[in-house]
C-alpha atoms as a PDB file:
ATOM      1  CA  UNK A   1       0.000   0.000   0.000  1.00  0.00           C
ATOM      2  CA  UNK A   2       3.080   1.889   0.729  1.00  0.00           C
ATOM      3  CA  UNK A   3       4.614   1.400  -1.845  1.00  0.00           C
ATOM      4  CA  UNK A   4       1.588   2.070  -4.730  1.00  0.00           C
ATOM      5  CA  UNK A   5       0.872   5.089  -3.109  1.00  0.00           C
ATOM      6  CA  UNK A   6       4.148   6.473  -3.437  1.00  0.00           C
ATOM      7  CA  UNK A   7       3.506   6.117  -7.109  1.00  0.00           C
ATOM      8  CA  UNK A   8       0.364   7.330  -7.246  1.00  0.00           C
ATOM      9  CA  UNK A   9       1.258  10.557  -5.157  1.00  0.00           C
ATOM     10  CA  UNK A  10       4.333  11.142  -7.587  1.00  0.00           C
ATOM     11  CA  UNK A  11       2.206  10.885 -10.611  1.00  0.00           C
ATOM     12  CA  UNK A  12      -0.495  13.573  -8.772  1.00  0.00           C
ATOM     13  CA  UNK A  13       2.664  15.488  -7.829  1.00  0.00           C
ATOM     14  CA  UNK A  14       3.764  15.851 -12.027  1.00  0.00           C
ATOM     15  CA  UNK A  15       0.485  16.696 -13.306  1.00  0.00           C
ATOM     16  CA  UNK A  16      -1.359  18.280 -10.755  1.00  0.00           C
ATOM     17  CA  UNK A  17      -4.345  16.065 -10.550  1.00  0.00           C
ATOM     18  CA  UNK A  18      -5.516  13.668  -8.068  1.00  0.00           C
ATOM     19  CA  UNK A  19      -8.295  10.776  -9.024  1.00  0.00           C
ATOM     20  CA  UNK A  20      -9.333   9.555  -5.842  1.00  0.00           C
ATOM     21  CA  UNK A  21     -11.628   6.938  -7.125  1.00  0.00           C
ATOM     22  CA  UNK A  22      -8.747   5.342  -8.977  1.00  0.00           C
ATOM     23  CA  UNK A  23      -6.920   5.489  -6.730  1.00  0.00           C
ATOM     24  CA  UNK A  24      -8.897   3.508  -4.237  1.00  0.00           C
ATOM     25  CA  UNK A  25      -9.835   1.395  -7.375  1.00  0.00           C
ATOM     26  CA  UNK A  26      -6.645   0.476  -8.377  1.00  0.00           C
ATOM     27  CA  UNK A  27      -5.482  -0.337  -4.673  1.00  0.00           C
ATOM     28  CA  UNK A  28      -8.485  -2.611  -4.601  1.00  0.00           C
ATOM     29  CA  UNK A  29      -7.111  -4.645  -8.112  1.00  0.00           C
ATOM     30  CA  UNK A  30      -3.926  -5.177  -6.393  1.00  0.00           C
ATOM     31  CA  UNK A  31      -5.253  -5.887  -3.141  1.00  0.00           C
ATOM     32  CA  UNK A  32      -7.168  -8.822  -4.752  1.00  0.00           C
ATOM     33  CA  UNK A  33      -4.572  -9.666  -6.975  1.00  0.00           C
ATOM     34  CA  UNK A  34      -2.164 -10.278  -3.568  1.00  0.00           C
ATOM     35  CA  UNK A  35      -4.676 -12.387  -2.288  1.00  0.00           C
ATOM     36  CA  UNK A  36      -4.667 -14.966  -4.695  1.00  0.00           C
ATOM     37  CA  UNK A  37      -1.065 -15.218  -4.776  1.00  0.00           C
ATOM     38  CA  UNK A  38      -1.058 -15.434  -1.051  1.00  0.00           C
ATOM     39  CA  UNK A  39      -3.786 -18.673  -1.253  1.00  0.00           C
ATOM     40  CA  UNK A  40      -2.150 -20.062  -4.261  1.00  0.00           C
ATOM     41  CA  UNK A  41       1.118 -20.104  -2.336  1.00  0.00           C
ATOM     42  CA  UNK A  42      -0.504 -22.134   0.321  1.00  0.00           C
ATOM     43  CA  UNK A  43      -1.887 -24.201  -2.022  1.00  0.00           C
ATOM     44  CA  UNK A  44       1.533 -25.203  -4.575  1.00  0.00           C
ATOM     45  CA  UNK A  45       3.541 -25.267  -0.889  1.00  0.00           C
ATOM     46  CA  UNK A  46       1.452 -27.940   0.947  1.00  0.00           C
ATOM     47  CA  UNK A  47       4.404 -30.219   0.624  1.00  0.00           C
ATOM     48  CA  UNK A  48       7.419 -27.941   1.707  1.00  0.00           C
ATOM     49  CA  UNK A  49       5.270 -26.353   4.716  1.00  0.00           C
ATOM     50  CA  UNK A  50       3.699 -29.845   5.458  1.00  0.00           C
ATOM     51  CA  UNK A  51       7.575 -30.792   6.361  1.00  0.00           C
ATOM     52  CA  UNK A  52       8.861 -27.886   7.513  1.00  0.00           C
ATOM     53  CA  UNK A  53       9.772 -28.162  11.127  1.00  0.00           C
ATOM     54  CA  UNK A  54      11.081 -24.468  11.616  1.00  0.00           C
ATOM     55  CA  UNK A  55       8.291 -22.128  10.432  1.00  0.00           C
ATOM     56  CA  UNK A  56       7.178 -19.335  12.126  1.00  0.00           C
ATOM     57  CA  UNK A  57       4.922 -15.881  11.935  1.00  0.00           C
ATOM     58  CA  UNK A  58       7.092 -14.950   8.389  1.00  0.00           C
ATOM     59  CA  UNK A  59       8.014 -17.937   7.300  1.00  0.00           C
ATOM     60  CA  UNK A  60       6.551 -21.473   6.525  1.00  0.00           C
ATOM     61  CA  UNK A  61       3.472 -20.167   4.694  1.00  0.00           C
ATOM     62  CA  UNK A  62       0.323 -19.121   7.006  1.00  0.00           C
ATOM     63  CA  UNK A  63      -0.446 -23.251   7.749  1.00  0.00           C
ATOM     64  CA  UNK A  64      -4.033 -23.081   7.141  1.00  0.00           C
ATOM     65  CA  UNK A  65      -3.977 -25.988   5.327  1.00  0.00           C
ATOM     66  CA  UNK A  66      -1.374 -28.129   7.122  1.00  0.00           C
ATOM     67  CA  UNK A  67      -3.227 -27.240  10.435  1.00  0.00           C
ATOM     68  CA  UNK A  68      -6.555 -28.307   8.659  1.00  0.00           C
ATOM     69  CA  UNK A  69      -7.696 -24.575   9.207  1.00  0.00           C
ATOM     70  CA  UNK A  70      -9.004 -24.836   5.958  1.00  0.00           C
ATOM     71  CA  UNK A  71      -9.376 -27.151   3.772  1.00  0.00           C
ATOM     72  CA  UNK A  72      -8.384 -27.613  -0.217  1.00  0.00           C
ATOM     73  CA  UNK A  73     -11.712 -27.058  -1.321  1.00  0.00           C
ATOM     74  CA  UNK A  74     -12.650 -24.020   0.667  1.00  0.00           C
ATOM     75  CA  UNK A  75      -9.091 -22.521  -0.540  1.00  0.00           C
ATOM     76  CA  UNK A  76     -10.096 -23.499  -4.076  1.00  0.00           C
ATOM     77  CA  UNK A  77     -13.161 -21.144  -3.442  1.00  0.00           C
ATOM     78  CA  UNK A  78     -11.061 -18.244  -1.629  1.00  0.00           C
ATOM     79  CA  UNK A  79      -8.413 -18.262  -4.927  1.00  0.00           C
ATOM     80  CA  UNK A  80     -11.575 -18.385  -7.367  1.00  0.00           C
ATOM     81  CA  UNK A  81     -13.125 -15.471  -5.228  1.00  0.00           C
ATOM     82  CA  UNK A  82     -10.248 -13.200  -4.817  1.00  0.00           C
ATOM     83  CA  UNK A  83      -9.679 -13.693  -8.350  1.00  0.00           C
ATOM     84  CA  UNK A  84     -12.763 -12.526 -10.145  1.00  0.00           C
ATOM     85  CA  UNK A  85     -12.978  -9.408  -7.481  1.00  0.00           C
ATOM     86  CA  UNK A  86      -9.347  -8.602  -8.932  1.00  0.00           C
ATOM     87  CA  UNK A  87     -10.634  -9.024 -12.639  1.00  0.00           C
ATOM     88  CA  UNK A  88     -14.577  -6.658 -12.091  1.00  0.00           C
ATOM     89  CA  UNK A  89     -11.413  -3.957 -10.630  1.00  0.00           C
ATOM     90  CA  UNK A  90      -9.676  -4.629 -13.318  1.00  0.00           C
ATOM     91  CA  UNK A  91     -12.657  -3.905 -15.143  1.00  0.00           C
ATOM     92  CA  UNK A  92     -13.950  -0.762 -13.687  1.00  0.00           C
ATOM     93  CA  UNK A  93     -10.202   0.560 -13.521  1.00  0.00           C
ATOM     94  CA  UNK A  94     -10.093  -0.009 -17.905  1.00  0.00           C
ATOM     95  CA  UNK A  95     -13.140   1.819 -17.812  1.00  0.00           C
ATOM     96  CA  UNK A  96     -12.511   5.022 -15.731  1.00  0.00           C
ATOM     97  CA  UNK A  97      -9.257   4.937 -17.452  1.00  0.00           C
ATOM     98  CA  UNK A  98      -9.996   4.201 -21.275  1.00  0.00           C
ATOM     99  CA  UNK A  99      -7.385   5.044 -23.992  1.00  0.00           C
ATOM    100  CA  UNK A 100      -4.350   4.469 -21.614  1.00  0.00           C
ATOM    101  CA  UNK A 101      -2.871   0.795 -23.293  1.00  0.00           C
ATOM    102  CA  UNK A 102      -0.435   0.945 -20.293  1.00  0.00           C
ATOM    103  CA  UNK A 103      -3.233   0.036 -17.495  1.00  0.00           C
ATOM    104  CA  UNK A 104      -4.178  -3.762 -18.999  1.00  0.00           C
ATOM    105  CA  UNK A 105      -0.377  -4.099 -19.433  1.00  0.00           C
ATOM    106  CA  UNK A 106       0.656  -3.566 -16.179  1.00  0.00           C
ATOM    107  CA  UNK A 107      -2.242  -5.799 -14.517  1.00  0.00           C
ATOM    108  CA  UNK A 108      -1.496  -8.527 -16.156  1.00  0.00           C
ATOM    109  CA  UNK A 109       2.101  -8.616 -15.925  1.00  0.00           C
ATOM    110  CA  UNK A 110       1.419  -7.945 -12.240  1.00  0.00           C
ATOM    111  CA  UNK A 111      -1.025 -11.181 -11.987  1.00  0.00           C
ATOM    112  CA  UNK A 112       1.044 -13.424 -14.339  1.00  0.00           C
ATOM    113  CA  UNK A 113       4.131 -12.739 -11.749  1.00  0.00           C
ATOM    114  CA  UNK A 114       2.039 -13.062  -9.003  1.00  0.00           C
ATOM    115  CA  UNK A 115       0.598 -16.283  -9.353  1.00  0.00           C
ATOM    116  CA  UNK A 116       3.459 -17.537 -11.578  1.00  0.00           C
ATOM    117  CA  UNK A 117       5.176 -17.330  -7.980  1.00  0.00           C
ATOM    118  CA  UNK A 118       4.385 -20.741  -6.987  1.00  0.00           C
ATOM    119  CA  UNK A 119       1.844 -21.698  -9.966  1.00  0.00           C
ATOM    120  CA  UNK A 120       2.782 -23.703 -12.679  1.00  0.00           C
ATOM    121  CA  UNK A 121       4.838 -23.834 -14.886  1.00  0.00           C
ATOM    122  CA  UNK A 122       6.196 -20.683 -14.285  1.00  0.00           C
ATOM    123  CA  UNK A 123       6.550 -21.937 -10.325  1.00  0.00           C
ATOM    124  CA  UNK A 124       9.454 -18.877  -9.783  1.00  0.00           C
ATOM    125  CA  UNK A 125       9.662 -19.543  -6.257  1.00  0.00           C
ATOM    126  CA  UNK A 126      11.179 -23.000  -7.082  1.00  0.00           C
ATOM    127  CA  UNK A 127      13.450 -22.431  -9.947  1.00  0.00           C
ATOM    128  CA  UNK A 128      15.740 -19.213  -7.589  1.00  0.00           C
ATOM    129  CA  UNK A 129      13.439 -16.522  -9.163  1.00  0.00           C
ATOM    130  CA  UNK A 130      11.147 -16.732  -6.341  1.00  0.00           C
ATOM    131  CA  UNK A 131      13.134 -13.883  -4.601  1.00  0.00           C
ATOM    132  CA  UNK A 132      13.689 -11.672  -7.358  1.00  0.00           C
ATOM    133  CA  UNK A 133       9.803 -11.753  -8.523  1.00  0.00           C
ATOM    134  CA  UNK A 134       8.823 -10.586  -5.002  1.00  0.00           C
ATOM    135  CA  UNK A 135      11.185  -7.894  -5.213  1.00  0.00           C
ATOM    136  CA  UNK A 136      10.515  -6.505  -8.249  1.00  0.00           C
ATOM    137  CA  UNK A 137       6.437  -6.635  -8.015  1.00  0.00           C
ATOM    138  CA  UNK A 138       6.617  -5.037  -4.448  1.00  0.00           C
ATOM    139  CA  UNK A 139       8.485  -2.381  -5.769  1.00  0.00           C
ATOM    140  CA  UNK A 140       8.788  -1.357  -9.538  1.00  0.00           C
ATOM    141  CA  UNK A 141       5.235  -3.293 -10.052  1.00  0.00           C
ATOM    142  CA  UNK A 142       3.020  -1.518  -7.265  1.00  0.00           C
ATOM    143  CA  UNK A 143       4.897   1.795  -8.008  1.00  0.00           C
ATOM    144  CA  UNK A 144       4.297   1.436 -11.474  1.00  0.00           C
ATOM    145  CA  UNK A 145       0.453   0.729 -10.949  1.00  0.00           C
ATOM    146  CA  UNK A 146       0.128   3.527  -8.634  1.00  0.00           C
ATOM    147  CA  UNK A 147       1.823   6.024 -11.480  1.00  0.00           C
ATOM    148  CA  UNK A 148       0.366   4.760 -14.638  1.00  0.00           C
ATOM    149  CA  UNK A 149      -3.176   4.576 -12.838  1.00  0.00           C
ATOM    150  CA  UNK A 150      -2.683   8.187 -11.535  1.00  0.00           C
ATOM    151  CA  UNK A 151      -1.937   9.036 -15.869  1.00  0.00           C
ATOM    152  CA  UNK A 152       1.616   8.989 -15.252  1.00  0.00           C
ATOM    153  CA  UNK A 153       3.612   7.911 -18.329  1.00  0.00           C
ATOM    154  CA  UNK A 154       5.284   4.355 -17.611  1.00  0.00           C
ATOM    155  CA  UNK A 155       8.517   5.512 -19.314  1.00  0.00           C
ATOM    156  CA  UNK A 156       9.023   8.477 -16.853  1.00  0.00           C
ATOM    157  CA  UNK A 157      12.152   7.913 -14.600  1.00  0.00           C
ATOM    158  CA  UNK A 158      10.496   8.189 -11.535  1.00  0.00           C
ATOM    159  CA  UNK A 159       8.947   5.726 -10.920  1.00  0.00           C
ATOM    160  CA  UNK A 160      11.862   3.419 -12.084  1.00  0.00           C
ATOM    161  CA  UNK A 161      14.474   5.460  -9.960  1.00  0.00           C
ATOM    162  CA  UNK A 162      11.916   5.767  -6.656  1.00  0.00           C
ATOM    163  CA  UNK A 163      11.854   1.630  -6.844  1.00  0.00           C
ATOM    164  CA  UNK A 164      15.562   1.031  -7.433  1.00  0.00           C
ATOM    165  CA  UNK A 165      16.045   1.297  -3.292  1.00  0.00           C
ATOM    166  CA  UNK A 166      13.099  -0.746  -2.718  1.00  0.00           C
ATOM    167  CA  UNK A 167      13.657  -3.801  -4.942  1.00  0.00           C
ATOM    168  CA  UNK A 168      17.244  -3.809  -2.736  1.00  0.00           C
ATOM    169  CA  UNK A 169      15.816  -3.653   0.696  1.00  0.00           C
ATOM    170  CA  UNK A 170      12.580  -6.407  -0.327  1.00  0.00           C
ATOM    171  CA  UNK A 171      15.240  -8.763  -2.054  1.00  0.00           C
ATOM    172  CA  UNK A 172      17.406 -10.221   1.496  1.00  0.00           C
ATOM    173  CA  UNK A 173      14.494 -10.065   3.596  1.00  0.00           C
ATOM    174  CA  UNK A 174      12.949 -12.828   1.022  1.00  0.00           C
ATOM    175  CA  UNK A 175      16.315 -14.120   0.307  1.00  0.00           C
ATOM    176  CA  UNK A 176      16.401 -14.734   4.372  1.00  0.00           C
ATOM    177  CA  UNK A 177      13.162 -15.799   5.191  1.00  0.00           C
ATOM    178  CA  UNK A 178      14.353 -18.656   2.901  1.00  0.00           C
ATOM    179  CA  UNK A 179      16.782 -19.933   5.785  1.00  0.00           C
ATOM    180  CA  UNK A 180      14.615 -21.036   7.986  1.00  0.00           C
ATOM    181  CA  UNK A 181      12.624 -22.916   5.305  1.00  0.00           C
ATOM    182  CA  UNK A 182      15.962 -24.278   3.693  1.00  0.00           C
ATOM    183  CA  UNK A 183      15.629 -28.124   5.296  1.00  0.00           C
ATOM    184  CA  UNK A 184      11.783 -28.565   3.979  1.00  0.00           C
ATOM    185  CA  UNK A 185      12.659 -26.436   0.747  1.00  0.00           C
ATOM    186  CA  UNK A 186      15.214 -29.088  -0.360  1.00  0.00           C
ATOM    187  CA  UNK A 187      13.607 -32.115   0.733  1.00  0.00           C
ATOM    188  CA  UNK A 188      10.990 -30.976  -1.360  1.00  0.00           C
ATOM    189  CA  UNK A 189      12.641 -29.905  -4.326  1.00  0.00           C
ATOM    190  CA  UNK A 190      12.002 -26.025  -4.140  1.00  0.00           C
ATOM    191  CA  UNK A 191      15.378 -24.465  -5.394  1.00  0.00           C
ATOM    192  CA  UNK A 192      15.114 -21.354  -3.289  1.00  0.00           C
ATOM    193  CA  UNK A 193      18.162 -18.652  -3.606  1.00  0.00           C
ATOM    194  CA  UNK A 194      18.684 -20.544  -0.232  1.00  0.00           C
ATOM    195  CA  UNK A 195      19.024 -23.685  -1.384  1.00  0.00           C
ATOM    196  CA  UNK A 196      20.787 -23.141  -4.619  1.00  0.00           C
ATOM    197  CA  UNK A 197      23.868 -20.991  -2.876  1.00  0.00           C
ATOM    198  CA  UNK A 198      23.884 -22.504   0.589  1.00  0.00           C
ATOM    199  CA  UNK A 199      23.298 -20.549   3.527  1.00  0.00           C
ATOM    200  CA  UNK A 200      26.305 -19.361   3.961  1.00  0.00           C
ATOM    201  CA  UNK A 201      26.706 -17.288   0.075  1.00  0.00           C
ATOM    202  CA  UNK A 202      22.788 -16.922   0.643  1.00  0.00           C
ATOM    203  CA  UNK A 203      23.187 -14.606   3.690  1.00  0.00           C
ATOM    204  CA  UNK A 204      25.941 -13.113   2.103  1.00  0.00           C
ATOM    205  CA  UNK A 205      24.259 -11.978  -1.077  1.00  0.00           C
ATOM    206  CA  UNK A 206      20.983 -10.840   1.318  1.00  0.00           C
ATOM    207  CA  UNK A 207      23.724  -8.491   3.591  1.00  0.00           C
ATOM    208  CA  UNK A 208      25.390  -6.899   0.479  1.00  0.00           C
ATOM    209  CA  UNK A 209      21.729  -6.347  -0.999  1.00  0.00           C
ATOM    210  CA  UNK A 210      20.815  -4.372   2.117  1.00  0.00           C
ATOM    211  CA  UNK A 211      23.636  -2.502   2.511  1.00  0.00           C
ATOM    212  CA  UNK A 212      23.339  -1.112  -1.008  1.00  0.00           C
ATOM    213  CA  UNK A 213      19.894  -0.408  -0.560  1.00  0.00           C
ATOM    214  CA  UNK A 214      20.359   3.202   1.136  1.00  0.00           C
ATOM    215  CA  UNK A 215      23.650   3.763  -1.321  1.00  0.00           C
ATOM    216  CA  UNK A 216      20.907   4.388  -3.971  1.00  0.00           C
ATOM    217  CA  UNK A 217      18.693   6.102  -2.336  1.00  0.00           C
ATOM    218  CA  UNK A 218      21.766   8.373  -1.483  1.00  0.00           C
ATOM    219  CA  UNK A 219      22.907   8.539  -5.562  1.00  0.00           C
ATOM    220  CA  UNK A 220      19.868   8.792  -6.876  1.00  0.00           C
ATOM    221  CA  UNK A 221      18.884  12.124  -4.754  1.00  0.00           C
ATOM    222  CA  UNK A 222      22.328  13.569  -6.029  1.00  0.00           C
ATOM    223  CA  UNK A 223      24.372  11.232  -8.326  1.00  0.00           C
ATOM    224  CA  UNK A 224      26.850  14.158  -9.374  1.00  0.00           C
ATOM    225  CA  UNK A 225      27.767  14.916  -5.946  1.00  0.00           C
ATOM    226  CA  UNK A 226      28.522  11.476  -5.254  1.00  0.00           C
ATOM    227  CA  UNK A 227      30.713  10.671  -8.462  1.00  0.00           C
ATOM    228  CA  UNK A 228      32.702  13.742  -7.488  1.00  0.00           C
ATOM    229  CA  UNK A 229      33.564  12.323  -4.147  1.00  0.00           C
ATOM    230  CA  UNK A 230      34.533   8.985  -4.847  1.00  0.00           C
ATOM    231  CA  UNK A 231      35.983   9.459  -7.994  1.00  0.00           C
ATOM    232  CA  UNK A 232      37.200  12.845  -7.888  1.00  0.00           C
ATOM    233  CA  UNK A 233      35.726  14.283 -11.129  1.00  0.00           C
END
């Protein structure tokens, strides 16, 4: 929400207008959207959470279906649900916002990375793209939406710089939330970041990753001044 509302508020901020109802709108798409992926996660990682001895509140998935909290069939009805609520948004959204190509665009590469997270065959999260799709839809994705639906242009560099720091500081907090899951990941053949460079390079790669996150935020507010002092030009 953060995140799309940053977008939204820098697209207001260039043109001078503000479409509350799209806004709201929009937030409601991806809202529904998020959902799905969240119960379709569930669903594709029965067999790594079933096994996995060291979840907990971030990690593990949310257990509603190991714990028999839920069952397959009532999840089956929560992913159909959340689903068509994400497509009448998607719907209304096209229509408050004819002419702009860039709206259906965006949605659907939004909901084909979302779901392709765990869904087949795109299944990211067990091929070591898992990480790297979260990243980039929590931050160039929702602060796309949040521009484009606001009538921001998608080529505009803010909303491609603004993300930059974001993608860097979502990336090791998935990369690490991996760690705990590493033992049930592998038995069940999800190739996690974790898995596929040990835990060792893993936590590595998720330290470096944070550390450079506020470096950009630092040379993208003044690149110049920065380029001067470490290079002396």
């Amino acid at each position: 929400w953060m995140a799309y509302t940053v977008g939204a508020l820098g697209a207001a901020a260039a043109s001078g207008d503000w479409n509350p109802s799209v806004y709201w709108l929009g937030y409601a798409c991806l809202f529904f959207l998020e959902a799905a992926t969240v119960f379709t996660n569930d669903w594709f990682d029965y067999e790594s959470d079933r096994c996995n001895r060291h979840y907990g509140p971030f990690t593990g998935g949310s257990r509603v279906l190991v714990d028999k909290n839920l069952s397959f069939s009532e999840l089956r009805a929560g992913i159909v649900m959340s689903l068509m609520a994400a497509a009448a948004c998607t719907g209304l959204l096209m229509d408050y916002l004819a002419g702009n190509s860039a709206v259906p665009i965006v949605i659907l590469i939004m909901t084909v990375l979302g779901l392709g997270y765990t869904v087949p065959p795109l299944k990211l999260a067990w091929r070591g793209l898992g990480e790297l799709n979260v990243a980039a839809t929590h931050s160039f994705g929702v602060i796309l939406c949040g521009y484009i639906f606001q009538g921001g242009e998608w080529n505009s560099p803010f909303p491609w710089l603004i993300s930059l720091p974001l993608l860097l500081a979502v990336m090791p907090a998935i990369i690490l939330s991996g760690i705990p899951d590493f033992e049930a990941d592998k038995q069940a053949g999800k190739r996690t970041l974790a898995v596929r460079l040990g835990l060792g390079r893993a936590t590595l790669l998720a330290l470096t990753l944070a550390a450079a996150a506020p470096l950009a935020v630092i040379f993208i507010k003044d690149p110049m001044y920065i380029m001067k002092k470490w290079f002396s030009i």
